[in-house]
N, C-alpha and C. Protein backbone atom coordinates (compact mmCIF):
# COMPACT_ATOMS: atom_id res chain seq x y z
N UNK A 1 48.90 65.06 82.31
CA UNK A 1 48.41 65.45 83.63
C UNK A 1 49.61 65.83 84.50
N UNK A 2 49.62 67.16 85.12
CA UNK A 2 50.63 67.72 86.00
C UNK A 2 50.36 66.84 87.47
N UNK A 3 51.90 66.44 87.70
CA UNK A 3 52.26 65.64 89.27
C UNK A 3 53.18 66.74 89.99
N UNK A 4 52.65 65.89 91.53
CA UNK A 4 53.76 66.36 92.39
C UNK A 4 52.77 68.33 92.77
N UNK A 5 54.41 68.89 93.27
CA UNK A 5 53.80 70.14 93.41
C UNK A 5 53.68 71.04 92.41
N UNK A 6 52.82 72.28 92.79
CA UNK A 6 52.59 73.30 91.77
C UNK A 6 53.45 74.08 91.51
N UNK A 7 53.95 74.44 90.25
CA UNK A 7 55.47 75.51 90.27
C UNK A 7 55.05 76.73 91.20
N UNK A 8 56.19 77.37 91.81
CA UNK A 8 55.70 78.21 92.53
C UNK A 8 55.30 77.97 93.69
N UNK A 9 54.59 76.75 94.30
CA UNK A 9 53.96 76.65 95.51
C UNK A 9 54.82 76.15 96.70
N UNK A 10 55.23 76.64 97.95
CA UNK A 10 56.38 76.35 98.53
C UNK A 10 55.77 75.03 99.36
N UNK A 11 57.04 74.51 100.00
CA UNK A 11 56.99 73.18 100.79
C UNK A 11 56.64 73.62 102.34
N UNK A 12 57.07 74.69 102.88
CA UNK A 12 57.15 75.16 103.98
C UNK A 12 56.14 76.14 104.65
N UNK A 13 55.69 76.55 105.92
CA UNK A 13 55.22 77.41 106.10
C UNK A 13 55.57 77.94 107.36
N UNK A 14 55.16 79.25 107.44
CA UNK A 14 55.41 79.83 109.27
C UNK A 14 54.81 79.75 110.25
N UNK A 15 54.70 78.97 111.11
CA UNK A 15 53.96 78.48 112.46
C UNK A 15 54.46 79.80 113.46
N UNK A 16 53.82 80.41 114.07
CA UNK A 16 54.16 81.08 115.40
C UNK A 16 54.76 79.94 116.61
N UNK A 17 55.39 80.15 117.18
CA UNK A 17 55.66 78.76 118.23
C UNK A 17 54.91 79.06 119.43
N UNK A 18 53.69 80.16 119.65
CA UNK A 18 52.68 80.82 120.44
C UNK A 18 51.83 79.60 119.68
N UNK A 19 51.38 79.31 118.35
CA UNK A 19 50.16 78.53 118.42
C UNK A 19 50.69 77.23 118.12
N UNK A 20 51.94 76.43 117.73
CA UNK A 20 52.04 75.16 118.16
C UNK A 20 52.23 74.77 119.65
N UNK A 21 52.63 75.68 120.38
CA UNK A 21 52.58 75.18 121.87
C UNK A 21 50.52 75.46 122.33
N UNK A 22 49.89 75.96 121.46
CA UNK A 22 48.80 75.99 122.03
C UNK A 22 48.30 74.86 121.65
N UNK A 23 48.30 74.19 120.37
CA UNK A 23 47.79 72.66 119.89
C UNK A 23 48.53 71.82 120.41
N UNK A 24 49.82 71.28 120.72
CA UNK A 24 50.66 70.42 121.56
C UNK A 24 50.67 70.39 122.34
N UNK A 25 50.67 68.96 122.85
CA UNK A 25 50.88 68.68 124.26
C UNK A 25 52.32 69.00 124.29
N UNK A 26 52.92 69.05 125.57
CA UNK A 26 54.34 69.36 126.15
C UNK A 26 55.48 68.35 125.47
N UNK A 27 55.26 67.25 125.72
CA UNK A 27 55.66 66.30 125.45
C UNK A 27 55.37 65.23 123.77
N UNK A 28 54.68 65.93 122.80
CA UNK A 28 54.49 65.84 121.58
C UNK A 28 55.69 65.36 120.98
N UNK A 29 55.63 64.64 119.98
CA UNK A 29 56.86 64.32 119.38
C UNK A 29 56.54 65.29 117.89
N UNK A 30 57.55 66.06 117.19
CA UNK A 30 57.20 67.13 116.28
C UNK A 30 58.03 66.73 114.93
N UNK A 31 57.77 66.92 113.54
CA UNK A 31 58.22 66.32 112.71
C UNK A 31 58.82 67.23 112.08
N UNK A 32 60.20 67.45 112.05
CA UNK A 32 61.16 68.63 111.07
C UNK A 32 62.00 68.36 110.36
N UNK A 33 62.27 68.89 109.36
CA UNK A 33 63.35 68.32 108.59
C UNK A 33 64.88 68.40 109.06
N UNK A 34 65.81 67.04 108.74
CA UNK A 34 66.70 67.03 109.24
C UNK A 34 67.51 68.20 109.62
N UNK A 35 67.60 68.87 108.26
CA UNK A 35 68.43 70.03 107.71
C UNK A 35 68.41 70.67 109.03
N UNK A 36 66.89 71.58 109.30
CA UNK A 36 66.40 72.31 110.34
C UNK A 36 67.57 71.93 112.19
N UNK A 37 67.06 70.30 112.50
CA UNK A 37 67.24 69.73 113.39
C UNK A 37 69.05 69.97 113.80
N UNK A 38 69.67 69.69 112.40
CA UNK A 38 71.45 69.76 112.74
C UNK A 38 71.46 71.51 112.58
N UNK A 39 70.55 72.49 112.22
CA UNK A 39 71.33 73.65 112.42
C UNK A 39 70.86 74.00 113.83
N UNK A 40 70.27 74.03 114.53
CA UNK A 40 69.85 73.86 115.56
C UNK A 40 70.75 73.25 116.75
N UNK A 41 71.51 71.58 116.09
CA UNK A 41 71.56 71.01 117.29
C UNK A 41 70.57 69.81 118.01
N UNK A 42 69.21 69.66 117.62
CA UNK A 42 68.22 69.14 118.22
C UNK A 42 68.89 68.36 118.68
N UNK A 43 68.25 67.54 119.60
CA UNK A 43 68.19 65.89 119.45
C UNK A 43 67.69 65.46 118.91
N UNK A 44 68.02 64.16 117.89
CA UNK A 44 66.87 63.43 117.24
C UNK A 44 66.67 62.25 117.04
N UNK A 45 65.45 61.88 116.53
CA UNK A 45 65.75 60.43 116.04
C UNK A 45 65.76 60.12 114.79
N UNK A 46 66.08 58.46 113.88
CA UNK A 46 65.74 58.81 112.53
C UNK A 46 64.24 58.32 112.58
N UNK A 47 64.04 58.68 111.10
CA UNK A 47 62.42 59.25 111.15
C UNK A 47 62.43 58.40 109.67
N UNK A 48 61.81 57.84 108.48
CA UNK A 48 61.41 57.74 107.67
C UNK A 48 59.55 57.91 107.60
N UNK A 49 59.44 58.85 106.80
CA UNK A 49 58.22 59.48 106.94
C UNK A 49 57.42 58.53 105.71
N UNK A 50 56.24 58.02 106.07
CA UNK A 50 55.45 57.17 105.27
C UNK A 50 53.80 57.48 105.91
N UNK A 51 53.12 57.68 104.31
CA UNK A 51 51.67 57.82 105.22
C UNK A 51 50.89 56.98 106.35
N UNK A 52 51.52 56.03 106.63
CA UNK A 52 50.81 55.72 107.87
C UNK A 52 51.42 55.64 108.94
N UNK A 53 52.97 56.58 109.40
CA UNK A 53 53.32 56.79 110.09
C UNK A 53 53.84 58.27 110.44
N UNK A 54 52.67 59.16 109.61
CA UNK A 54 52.72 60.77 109.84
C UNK A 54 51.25 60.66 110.13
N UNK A 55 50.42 59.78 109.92
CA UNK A 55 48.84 60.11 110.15
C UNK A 55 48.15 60.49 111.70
N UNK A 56 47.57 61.18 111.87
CA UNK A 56 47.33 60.94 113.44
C UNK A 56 46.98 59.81 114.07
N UNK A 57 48.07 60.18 115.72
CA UNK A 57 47.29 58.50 116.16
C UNK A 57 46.22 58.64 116.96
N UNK A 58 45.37 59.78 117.00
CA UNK A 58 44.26 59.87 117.67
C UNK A 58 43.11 60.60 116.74
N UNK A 59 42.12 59.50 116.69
CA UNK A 59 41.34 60.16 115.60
C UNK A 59 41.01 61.22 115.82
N UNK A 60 40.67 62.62 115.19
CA UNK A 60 40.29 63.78 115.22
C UNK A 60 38.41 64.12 115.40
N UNK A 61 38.30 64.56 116.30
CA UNK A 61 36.63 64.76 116.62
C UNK A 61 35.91 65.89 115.53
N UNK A 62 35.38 65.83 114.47
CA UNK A 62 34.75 66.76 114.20
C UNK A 62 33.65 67.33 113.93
N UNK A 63 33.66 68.76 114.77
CA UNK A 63 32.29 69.26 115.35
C UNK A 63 30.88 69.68 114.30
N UNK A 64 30.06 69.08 113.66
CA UNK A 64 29.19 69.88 112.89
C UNK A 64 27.87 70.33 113.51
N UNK A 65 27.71 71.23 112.71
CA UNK A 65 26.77 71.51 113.12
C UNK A 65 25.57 72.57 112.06
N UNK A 66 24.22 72.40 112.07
CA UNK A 66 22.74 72.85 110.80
C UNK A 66 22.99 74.25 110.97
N UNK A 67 23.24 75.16 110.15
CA UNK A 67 23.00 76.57 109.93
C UNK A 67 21.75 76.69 109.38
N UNK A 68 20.99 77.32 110.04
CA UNK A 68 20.11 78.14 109.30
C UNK A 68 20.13 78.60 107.72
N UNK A 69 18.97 78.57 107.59
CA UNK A 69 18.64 78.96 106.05
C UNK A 69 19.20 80.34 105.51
N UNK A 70 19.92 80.62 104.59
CA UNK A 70 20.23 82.58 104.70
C UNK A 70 18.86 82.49 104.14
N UNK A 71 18.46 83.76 104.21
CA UNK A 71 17.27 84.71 103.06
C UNK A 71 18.50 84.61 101.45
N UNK A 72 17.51 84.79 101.14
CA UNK A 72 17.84 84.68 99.40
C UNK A 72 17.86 86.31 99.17
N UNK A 73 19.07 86.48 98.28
CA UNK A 73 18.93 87.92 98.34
C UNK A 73 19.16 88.37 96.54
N UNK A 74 18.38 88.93 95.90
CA UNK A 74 18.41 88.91 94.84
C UNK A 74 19.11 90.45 94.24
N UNK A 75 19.98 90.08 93.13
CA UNK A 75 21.04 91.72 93.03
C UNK A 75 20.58 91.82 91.42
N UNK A 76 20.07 92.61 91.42
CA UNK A 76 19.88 92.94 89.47
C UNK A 76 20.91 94.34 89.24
N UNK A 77 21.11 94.42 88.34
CA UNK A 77 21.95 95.36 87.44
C UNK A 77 21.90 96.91 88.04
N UNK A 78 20.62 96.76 88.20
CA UNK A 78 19.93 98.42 89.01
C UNK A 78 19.81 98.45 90.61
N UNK A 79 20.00 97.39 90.80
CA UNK A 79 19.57 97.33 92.38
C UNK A 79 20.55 96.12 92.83
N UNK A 80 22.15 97.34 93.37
CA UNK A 80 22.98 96.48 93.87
C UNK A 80 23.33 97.50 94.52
């Protein structure tokens, strides 16, 4: 059984800093890798990252809600 990540699949991704300032509050504390933080300059603190201290500390609300039935739509060979 394959562990860990998928070959090929990266660790990282590209955030616009237009939509993390739209989900963050001002004052958010944000989690980056060191590396990032000293080319930069940041300020920081140390951090040891463990799942129950990356989890959110505010539970997340989520919205559901009944869709309607679709129509059933039937595709045969001749009639698509």
């Amino acid at each position: 059984m394959a562990r860990g990540k998928t070959k090929g699949a990266g660790s990282f991704v590209q955030v616009n800093l237009r939509e993390l300032n739209r989900v963050l509050k001002e004052d958010a504390t944000v989690i980056v890798s060191r590396r990032f933080a000293e080319t930069l300059s940041l300020d920081t603190e140390n951090f040891a990252a463990t799942t129950t201290n990356i989890e959110a500390q505010t539970p997340v609300k989520v919205k559901t809600e009944e869709l309607e039935p679709v129509a059933e739509v039937k595709v045969t060979k001749d009639n698509w």
